[in-house]
Protein backbone atom coordinates (compact mmCIF):
# COMPACT_ATOMS: atom_id res chain seq x y z
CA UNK A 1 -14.16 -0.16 -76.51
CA UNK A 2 -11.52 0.29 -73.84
CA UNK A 3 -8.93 1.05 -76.42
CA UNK A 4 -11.23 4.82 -76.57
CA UNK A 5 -11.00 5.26 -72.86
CA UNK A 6 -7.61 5.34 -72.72
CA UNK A 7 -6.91 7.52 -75.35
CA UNK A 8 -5.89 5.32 -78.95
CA UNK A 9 -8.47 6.74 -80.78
CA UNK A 10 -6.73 5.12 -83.86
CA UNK A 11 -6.75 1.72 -82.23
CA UNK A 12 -10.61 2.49 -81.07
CA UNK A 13 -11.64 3.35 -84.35
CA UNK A 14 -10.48 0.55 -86.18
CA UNK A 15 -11.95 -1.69 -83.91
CA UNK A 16 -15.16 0.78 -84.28
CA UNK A 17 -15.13 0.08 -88.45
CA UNK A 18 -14.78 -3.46 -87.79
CA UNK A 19 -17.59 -3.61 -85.70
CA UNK A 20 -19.33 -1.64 -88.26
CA UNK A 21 -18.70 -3.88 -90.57
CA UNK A 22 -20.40 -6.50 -88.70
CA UNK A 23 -23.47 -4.66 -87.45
CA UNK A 24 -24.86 -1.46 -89.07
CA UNK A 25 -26.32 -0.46 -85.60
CA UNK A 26 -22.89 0.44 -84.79
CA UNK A 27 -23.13 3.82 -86.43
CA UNK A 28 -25.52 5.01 -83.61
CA UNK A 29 -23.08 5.81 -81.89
CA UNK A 30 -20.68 7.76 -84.40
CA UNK A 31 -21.79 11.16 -84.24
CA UNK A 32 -20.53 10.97 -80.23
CA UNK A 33 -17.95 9.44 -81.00
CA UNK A 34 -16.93 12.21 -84.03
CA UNK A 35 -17.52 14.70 -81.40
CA UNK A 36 -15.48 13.18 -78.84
CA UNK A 37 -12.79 12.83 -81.37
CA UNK A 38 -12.95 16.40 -82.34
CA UNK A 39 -12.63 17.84 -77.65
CA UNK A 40 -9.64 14.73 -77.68
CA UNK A 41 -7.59 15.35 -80.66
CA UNK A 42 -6.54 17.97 -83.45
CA UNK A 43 -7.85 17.95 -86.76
CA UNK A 44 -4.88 15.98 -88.18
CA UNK A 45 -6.08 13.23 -86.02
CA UNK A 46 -9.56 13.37 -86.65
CA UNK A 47 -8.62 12.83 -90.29
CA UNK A 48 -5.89 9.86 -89.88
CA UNK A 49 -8.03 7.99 -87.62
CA UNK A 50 -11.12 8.43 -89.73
CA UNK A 51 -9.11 7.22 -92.93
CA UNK A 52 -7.79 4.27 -90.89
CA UNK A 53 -11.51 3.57 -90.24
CA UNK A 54 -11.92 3.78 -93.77
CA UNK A 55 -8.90 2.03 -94.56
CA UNK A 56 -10.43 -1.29 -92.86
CA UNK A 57 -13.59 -0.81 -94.50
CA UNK A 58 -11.94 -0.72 -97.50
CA UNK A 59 -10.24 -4.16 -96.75
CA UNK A 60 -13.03 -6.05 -95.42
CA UNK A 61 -15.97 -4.42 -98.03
CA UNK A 62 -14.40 -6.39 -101.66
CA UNK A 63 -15.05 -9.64 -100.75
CA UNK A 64 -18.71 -9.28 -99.77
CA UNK A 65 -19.68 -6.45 -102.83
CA UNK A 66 -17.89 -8.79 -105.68
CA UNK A 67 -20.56 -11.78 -104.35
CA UNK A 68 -23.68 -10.16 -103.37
CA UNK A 69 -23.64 -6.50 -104.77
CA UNK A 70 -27.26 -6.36 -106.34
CA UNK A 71 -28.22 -7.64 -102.64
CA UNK A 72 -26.41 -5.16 -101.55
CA UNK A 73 -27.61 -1.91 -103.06
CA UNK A 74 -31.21 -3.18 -103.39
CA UNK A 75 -31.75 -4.18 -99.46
CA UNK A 76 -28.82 -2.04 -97.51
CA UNK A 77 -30.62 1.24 -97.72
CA UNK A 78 -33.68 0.87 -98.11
CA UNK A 79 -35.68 4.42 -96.96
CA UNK A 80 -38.66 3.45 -97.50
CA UNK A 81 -38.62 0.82 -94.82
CA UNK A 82 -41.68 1.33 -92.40
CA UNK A 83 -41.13 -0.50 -88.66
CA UNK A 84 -44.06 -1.84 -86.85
CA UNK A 85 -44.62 -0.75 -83.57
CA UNK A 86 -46.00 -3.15 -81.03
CA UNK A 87 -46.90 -1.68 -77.58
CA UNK A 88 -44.87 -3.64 -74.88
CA UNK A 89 -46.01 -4.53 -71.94
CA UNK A 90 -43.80 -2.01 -69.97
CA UNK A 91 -46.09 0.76 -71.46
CA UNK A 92 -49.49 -0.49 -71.09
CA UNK A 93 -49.89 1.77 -68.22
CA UNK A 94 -49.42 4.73 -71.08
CA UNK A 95 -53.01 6.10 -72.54
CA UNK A 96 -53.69 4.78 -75.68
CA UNK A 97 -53.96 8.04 -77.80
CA UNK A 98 -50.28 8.67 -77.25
CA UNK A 99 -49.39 5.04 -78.87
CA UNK A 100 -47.00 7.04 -81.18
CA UNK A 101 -49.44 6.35 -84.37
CA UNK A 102 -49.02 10.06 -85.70
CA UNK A 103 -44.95 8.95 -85.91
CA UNK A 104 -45.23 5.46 -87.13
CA UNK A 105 -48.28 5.83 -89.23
CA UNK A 106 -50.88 2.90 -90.15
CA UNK A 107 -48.75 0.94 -92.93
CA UNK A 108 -48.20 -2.75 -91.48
CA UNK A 109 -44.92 -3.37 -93.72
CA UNK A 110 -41.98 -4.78 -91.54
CA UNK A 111 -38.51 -4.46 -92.19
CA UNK A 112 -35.94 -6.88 -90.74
């Protein structure tokens, strides 16, 4: 995202929201980038280039939600996903009682 290092924000975000749009992981990074947004530019700008983020969103969402929108709301939130953990082979040098068990818990469902 060069277009963000050299200052179009607007430009950056809309790339940002298209990315989104793509990959969901994406949105890891928007609470830096909202805070960066907020030291760079005034409020006004916050605002426009958040709607123009929106604005794409907006454009590229239709399509998808008119074909698959059951799908859609049924699988793209789903909170009660559980992730398994499987120790890697970097960590086997860690004790096992700090395995991170007491954060994962015991349930063996997988979500992809």
């Amino acid at each position: 995202m060069g277009s963000i290092l050299f200052g179009w924000w607007h430009l950056g975000l809309i790339i940002f929201s298209a990315a989104l749009s793509i990959k969901m992981n994406v949105l890891l990074y928007a609470p830096s980038l909202f805070i960066l947004m907020l030291k760079a530019m005034s409020i006004s700008g916050v605002i426009s280039a958040l709607a123009g983020a929106a604005l794409v969103q907006i454009v590229l969402g239709p399509p998808f939600l008119l074909s698959f929108l059951v799908e859609y709301i049924s699988r793209a939130f789903n909170l009660g996903c559980v992730f398994i953990h499987f120790w890697s082979f970097n960590f086997k040098f860690v004790p096992e009682p700090f395995n991170f068990q007491c954060c994962l818990g015991s349930q063996t469902r997988c979500c992809i």
